[in-house]
N, C-alpha and C. Protein backbone atom coordinates (compact mmCIF):
# COMPACT_ATOMS: atom_id res chain seq x y z
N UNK A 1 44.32 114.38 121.28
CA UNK A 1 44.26 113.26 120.36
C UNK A 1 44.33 111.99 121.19
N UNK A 2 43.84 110.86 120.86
CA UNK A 2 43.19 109.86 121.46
C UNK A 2 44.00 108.52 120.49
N UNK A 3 44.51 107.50 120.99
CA UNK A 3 44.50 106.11 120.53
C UNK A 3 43.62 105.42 120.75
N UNK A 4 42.36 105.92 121.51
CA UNK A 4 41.82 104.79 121.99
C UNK A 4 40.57 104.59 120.21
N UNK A 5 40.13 103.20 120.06
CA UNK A 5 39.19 103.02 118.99
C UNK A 5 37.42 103.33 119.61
N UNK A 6 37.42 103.91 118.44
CA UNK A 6 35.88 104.72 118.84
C UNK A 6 35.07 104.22 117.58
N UNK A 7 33.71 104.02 117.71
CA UNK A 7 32.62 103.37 116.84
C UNK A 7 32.39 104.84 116.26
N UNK A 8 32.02 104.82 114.95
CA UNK A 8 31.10 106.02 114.61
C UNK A 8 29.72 105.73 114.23
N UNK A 9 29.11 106.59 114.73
CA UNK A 9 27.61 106.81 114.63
C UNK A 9 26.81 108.35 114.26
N UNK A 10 26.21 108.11 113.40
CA UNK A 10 25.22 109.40 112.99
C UNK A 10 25.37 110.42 113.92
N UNK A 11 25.51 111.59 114.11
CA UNK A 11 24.56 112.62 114.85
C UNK A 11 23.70 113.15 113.91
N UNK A 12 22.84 113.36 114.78
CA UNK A 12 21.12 113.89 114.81
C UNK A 12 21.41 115.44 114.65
N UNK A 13 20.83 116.25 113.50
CA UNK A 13 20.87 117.73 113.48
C UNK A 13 20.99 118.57 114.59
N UNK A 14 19.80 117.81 115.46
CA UNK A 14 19.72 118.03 116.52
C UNK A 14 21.03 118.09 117.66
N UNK A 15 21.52 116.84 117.42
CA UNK A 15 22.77 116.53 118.61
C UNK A 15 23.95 117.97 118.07
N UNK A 16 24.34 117.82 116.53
CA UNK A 16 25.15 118.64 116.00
C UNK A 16 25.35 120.16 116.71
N UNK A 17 23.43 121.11 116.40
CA UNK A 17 23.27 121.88 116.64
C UNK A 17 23.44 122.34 118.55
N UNK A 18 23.39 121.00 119.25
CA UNK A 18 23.21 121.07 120.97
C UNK A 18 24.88 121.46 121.04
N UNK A 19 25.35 120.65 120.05
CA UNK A 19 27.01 120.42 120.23
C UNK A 19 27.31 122.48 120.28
N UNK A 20 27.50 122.43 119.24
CA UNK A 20 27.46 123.91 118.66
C UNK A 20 27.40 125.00 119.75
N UNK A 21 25.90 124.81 120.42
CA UNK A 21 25.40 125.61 121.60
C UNK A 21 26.14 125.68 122.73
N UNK A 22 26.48 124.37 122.59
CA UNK A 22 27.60 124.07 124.41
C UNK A 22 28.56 124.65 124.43
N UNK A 23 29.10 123.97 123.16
CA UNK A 23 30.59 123.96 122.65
C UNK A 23 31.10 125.82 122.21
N UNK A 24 30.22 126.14 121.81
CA UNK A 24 30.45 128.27 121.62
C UNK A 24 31.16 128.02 120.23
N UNK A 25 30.82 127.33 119.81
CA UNK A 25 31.24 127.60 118.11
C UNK A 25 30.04 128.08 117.27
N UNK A 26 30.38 127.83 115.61
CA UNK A 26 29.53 128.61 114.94
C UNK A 26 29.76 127.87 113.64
N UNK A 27 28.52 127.29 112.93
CA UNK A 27 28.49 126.60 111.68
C UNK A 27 29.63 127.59 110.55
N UNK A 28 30.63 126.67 110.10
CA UNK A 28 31.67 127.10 109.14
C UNK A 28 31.18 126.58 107.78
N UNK A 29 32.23 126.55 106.61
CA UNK A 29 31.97 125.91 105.42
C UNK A 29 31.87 124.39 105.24
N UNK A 30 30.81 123.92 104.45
CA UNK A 30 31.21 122.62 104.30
C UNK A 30 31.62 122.47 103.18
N UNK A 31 32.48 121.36 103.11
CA UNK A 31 33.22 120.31 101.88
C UNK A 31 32.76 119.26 101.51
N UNK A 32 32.04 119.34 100.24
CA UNK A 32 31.74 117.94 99.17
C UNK A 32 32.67 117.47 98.21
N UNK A 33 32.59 116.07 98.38
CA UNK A 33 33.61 115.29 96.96
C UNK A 33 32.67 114.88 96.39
N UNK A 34 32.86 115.06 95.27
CA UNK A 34 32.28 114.14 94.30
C UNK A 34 33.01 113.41 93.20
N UNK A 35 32.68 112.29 92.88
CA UNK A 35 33.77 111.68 92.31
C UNK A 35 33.86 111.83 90.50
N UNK A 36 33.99 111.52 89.10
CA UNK A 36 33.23 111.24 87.95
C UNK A 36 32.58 111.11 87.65
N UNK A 37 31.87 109.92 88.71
CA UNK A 37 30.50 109.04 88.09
C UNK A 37 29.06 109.95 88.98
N UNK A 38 29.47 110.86 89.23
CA UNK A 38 28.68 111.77 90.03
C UNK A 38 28.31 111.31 91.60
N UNK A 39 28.57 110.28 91.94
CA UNK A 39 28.93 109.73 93.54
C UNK A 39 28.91 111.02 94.24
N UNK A 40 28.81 111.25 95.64
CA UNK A 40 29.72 112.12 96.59
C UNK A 40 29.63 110.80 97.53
N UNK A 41 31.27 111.16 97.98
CA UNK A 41 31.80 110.18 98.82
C UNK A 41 31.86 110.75 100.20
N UNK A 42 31.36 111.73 100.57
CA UNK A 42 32.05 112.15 101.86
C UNK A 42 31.64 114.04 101.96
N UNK A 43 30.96 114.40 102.73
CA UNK A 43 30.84 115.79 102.84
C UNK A 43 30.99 116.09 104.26
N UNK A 44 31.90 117.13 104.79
CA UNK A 44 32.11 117.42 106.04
C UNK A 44 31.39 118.76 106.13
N UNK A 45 30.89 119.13 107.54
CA UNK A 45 30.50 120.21 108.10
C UNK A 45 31.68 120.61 109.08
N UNK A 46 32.10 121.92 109.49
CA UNK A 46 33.08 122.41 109.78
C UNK A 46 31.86 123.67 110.62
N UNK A 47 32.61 124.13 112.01
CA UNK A 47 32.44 124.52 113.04
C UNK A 47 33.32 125.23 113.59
N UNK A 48 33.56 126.45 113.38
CA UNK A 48 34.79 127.63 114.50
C UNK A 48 34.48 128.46 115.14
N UNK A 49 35.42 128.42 116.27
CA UNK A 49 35.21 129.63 116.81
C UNK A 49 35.25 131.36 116.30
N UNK A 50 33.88 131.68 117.43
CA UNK A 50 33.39 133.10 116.96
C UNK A 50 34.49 134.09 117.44
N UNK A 51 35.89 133.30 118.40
CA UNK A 51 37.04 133.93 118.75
C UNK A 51 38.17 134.34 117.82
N UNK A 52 37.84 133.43 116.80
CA UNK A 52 39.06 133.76 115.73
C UNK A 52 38.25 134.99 114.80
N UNK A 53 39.85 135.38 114.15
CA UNK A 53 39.17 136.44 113.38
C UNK A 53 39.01 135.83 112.15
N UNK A 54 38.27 136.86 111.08
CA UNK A 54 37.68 136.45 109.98
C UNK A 54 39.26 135.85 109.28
N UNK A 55 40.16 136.09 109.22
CA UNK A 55 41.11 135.52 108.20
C UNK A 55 41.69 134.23 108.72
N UNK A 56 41.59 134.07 110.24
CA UNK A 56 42.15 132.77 110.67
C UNK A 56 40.88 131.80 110.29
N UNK A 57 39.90 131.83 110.68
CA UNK A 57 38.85 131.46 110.13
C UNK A 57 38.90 130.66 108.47
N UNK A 58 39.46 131.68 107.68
CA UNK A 58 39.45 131.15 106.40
C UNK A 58 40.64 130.77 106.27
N UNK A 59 41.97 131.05 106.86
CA UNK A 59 43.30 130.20 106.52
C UNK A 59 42.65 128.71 107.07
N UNK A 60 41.81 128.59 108.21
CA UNK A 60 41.84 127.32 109.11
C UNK A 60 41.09 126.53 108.04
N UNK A 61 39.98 126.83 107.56
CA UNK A 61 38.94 126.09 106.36
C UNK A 61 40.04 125.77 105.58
N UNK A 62 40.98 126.81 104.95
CA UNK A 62 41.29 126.21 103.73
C UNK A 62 42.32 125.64 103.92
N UNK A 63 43.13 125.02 105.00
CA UNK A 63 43.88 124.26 105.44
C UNK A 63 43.50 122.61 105.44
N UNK A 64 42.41 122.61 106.20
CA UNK A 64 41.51 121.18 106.43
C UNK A 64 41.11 121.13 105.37
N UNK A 65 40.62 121.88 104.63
CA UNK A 65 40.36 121.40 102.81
C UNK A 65 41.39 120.92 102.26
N UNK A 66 42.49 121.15 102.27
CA UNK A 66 43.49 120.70 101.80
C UNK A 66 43.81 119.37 102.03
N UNK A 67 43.97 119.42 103.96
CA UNK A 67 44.25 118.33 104.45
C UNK A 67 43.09 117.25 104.03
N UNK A 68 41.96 117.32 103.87
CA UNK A 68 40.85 116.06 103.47
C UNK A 68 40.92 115.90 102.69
N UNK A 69 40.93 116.72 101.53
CA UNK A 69 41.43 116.52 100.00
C UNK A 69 42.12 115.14 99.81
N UNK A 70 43.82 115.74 100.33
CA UNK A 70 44.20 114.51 100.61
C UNK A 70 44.48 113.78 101.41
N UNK A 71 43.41 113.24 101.84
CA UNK A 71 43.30 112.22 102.51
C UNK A 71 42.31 111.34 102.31
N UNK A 72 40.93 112.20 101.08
CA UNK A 72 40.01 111.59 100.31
C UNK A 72 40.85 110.85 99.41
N UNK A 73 41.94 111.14 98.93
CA UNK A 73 42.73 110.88 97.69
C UNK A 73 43.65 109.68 97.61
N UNK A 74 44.17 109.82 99.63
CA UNK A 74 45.19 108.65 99.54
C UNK A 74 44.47 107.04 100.49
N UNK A 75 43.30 107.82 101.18
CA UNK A 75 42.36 106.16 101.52
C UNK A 75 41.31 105.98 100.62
N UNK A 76 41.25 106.59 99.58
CA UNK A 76 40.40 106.13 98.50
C UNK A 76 40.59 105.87 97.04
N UNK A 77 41.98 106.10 97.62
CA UNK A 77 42.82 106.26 95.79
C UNK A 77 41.51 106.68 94.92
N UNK A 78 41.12 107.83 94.99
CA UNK A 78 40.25 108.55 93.92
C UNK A 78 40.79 110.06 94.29
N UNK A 79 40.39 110.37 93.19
CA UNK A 79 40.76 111.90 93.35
C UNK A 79 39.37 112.83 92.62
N UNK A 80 38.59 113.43 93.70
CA UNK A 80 37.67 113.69 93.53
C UNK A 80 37.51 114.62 92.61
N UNK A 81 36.79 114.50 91.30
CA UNK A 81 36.61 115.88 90.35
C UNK A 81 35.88 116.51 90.82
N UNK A 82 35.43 116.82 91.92
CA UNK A 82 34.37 118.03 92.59
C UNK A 82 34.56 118.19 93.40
N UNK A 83 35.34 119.27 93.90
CA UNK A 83 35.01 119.37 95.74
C UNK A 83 34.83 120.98 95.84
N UNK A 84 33.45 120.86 96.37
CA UNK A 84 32.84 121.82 96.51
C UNK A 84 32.58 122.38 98.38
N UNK A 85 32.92 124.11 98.04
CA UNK A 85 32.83 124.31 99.64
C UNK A 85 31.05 125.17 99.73
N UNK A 86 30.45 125.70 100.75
CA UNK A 86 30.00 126.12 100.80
C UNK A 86 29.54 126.85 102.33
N UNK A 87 29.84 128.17 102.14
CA UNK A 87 29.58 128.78 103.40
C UNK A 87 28.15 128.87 103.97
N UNK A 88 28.60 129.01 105.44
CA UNK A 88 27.08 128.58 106.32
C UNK A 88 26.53 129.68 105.95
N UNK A 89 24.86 129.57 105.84
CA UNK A 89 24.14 131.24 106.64
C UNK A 89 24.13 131.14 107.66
N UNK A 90 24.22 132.48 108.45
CA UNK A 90 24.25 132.79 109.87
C UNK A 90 23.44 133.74 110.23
């Protein structure tokens, strides 16, 4: 973990997928919010290792779901009526 301030910028499917390749991970579930007014505010893609087993795997997803949840909830004071996961194909 880092203090230092970092700009964010897009990655490219492309950059994502190079990441992936280097890095020895493997496309995980992603998480959508969506808000009432049918908005989505925020959808993450999620990435684990092919080292963990299948249940750490899904304790780890549904941990960080939790954790973004709220954290969609407390820097956006909204509380999303949709949050939808969806597992990668592989």
């Amino acid at each position: 973990m880092t203090d230092q301030p970092f700009e964010l910028r897009a990655t490219s499917v492309e950059e994502w997928a190079n990441a992936l390749e280097t890095s020895r991970l493997q496309p995980g579930p992603t998480f959508g919010y969506q808000m009432v007014d049918g908005a989505w505010t925020c959808a993450l893609h999620l990435a684990v290792s092919s080292d963990l087993t299948s249940d750490a795997q899904r304790l780890l997803a549904a941990e960080l779901q939790q954790a973004i949840s709220n954290t969609v909830n407390r820097v956006l004071y909204l509380t999303p009526v949709s949050v939808r996961s969806r597992e990668a194909t592989r």
